[in-house]
Protein backbone atom coordinates (compact mmCIF):
# COMPACT_ATOMS: atom_id res chain seq x y z
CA UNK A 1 -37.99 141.95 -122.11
CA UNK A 2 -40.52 141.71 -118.94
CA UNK A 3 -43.12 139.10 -119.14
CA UNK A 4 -45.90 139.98 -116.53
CA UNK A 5 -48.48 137.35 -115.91
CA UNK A 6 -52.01 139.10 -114.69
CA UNK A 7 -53.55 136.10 -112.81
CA UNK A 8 -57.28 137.92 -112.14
CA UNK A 9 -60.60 137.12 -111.67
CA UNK A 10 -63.90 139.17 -111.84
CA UNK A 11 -67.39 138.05 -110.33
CA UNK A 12 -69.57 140.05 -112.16
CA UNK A 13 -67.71 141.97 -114.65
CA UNK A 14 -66.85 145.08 -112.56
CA UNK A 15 -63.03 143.92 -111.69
CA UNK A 16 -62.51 143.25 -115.51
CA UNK A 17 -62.34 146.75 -116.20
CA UNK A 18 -59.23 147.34 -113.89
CA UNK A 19 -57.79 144.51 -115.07
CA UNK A 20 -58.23 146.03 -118.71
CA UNK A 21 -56.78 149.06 -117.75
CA UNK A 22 -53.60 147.63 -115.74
CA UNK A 23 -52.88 145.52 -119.24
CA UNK A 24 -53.16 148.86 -120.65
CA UNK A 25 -50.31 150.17 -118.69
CA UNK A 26 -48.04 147.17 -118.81
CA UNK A 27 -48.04 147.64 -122.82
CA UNK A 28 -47.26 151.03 -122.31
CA UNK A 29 -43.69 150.03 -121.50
CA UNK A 30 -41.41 149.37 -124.09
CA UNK A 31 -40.38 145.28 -124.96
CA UNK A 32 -42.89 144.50 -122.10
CA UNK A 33 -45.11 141.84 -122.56
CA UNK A 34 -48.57 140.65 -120.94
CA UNK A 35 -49.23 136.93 -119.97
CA UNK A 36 -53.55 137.40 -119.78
CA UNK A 37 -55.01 134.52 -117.26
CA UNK A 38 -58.00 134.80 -116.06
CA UNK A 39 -57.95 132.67 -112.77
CA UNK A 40 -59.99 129.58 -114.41
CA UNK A 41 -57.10 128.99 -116.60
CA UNK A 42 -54.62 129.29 -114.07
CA UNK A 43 -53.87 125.69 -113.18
CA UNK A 44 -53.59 124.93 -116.93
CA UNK A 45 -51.50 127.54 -117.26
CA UNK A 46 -49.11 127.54 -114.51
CA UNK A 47 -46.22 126.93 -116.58
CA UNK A 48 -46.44 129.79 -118.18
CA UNK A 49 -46.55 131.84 -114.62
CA UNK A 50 -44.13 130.25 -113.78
CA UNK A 51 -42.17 132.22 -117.10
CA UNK A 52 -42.93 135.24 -115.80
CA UNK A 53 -40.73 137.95 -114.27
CA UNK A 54 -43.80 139.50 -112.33
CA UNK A 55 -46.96 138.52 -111.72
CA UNK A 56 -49.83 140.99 -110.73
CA UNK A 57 -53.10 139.80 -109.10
CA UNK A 58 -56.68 140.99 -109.14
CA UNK A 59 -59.84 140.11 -107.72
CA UNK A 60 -62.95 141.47 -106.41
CA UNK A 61 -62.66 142.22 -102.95
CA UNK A 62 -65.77 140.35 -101.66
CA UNK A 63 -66.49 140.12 -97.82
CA UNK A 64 -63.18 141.64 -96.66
CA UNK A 65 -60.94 139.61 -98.06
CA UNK A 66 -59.76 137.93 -101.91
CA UNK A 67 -62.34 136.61 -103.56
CA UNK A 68 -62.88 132.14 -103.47
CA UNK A 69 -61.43 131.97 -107.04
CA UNK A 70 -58.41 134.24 -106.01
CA UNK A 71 -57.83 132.18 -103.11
CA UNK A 72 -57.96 128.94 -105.02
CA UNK A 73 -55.52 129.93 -107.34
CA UNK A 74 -53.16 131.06 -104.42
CA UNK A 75 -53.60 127.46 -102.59
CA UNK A 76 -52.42 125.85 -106.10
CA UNK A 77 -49.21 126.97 -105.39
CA UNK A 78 -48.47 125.52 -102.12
CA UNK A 79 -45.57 123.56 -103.71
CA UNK A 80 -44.09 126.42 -105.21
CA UNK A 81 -43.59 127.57 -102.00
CA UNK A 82 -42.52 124.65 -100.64
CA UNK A 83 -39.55 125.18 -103.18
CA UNK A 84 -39.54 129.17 -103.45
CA UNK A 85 -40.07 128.06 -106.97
CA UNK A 86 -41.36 131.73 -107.16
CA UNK A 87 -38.68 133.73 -105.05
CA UNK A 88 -37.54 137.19 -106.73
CA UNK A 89 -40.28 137.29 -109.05
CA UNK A 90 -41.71 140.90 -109.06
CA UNK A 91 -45.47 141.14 -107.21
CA UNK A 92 -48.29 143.39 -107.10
CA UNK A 93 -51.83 143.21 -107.00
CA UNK A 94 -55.17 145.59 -107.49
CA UNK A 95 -59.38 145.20 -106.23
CA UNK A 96 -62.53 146.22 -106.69
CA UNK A 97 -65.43 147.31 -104.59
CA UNK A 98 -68.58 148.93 -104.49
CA UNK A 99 -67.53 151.00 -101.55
CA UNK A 100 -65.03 153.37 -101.34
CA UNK A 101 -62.80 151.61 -98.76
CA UNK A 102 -65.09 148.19 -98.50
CA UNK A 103 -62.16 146.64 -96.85
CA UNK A 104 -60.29 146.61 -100.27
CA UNK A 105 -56.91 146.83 -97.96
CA UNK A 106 -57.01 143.52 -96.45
CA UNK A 107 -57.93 142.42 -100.43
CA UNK A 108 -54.10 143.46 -100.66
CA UNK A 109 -52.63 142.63 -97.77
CA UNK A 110 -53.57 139.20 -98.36
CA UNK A 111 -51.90 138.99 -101.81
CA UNK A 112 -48.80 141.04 -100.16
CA UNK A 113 -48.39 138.38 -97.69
CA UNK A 114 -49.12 135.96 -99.78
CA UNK A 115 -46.37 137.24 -102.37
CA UNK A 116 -43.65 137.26 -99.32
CA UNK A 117 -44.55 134.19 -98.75
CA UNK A 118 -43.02 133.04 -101.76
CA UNK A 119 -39.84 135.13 -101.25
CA UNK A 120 -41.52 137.78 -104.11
CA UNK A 121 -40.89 141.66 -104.37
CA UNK A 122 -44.10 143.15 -103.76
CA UNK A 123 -44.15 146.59 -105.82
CA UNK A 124 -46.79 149.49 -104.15
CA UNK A 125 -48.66 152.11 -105.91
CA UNK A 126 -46.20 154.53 -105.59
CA UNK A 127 -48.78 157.67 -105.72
CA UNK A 128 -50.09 160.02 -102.82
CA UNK A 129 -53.54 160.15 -102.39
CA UNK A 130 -55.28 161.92 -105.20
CA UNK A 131 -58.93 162.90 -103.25
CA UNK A 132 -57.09 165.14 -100.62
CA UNK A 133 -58.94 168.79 -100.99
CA UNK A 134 -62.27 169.88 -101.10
CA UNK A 135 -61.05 170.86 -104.94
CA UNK A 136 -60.15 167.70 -106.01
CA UNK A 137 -62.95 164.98 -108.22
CA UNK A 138 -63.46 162.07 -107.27
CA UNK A 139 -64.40 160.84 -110.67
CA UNK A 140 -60.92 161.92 -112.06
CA UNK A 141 -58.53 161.75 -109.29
CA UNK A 142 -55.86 159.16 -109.17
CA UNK A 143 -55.87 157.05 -106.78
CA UNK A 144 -58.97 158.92 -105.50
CA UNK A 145 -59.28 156.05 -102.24
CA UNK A 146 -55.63 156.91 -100.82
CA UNK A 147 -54.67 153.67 -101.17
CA UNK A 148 -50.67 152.69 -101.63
CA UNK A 149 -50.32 149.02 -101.58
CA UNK A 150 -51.73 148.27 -104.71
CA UNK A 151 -54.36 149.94 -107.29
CA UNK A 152 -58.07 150.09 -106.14
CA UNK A 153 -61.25 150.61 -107.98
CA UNK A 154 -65.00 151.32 -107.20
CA UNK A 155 -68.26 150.04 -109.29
CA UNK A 156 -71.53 150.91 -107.58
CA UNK A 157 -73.04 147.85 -106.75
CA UNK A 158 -76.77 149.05 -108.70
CA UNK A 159 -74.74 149.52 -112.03
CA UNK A 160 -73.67 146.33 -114.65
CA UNK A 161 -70.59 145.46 -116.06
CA UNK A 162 -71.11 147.58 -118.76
CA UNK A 163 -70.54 150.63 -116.93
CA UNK A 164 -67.01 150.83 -116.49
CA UNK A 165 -64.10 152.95 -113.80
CA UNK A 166 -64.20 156.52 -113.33
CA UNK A 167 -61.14 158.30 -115.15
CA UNK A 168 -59.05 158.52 -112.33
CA UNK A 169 -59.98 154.49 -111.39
CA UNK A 170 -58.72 154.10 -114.94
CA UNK A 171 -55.59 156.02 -114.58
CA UNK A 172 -54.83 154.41 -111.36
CA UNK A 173 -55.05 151.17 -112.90
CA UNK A 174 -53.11 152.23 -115.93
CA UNK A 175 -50.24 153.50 -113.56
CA UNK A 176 -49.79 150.28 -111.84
CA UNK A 177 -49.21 148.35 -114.60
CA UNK A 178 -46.87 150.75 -116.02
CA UNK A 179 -45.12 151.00 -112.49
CA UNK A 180 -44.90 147.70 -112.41
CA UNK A 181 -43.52 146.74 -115.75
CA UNK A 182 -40.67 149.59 -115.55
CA UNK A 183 -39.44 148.38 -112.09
CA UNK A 184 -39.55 144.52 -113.91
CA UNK A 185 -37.72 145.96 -116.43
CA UNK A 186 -35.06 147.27 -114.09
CA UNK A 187 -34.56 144.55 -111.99
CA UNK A 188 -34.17 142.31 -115.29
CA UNK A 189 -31.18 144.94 -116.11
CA UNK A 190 -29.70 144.26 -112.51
CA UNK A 191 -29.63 140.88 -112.60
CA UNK A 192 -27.97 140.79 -116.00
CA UNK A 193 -25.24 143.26 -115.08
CA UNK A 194 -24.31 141.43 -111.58
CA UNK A 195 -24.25 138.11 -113.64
């Protein structure tokens, strides 16, 4: 049974949503289960990370790059990776912007590099770009941004909390946790059979 820890954080409430909707897709898979921590709980519950087959992470994506609490909780680990305490573990991670792009990519690149780092598996998107014709909405497109390394989201910057993803920001989100969670679930079944 895959245990995913989702180690997120959200500013103002806009990043929550994703994070709702990539829980969503983890439960979608059968025996999978979700470890929930928000970033403030992290430290307190690193043992329980440290449990987990996979661990997806998602922030904001705040001036280019992870936002402070993400980083935080990625410089707690610095003795894991001293050990490779984490190696093999299953990775992934997902953002959210009020742009389009807003430099959401290097928002992922630092949590890939930051998952090699520990000797992790980094799992991508694995869908094409969904905003590719002139016939194709935005609002219901998956993975409407074209991006691959991990799932993206955008909240308009003059709308609360309250207002939630598009469909297709939904779905995206959805799909990554799902994604993630299968391929757990297989490499789980490897190990045991090479055993």
């Amino acid at each position: 049974m895959p245990q995913i820890a989702i180690v997120h954080h959200t500013g103002y409430g806009h990043t929550l949503w994703l994070t709702k909707a990539v829980i969503e897709g983890v439960n979608r898979v059968d025996q999978a289960s979700v470890i929930d921590v928000p970033v403030a709980e992290a430290e307190a519950r690193m043992d329980e990370i440290d449990q987990a087959d996979a661990i997806i992470m998602g922030c904001p994506t705040y001036m280019g790059s992870v936002s402070a609490d993400m980083k935080r909780f990625m410089e707690l680990t610095a003795r894991k990776y001293q050990t490779q305490a984490w190696s093999d573990k299953i990775a992934s991670g997902f953002t959210n912007s009020g742009g389009y792009a807003g430099d959401k990519l290097s928002t992922l690149m630092t949590m890939a590099v930051f998952a090699a780092q520990h000797g992790m598996t980094w799992v991508s998107l694995g869908l094409p770009t969904g905003f590719a014709m002139r016939s194709d909405v935005v609002d219901t497109a998956l993975n409407a941004t074209g991006a691959y390394l991990g799932a993206v989201s955008r909240s308009p910057v003059d709308v609360d909390a309250e207002h939630g993803l598009t469909k297709g920001d939904h779905d995206t989100g959805v799909h990554l946790g799902t994604r993630v969670a299968e391929i757990t679930a297989r490499f789980i079944r490897g190990r045991t059979h090479s055993a």
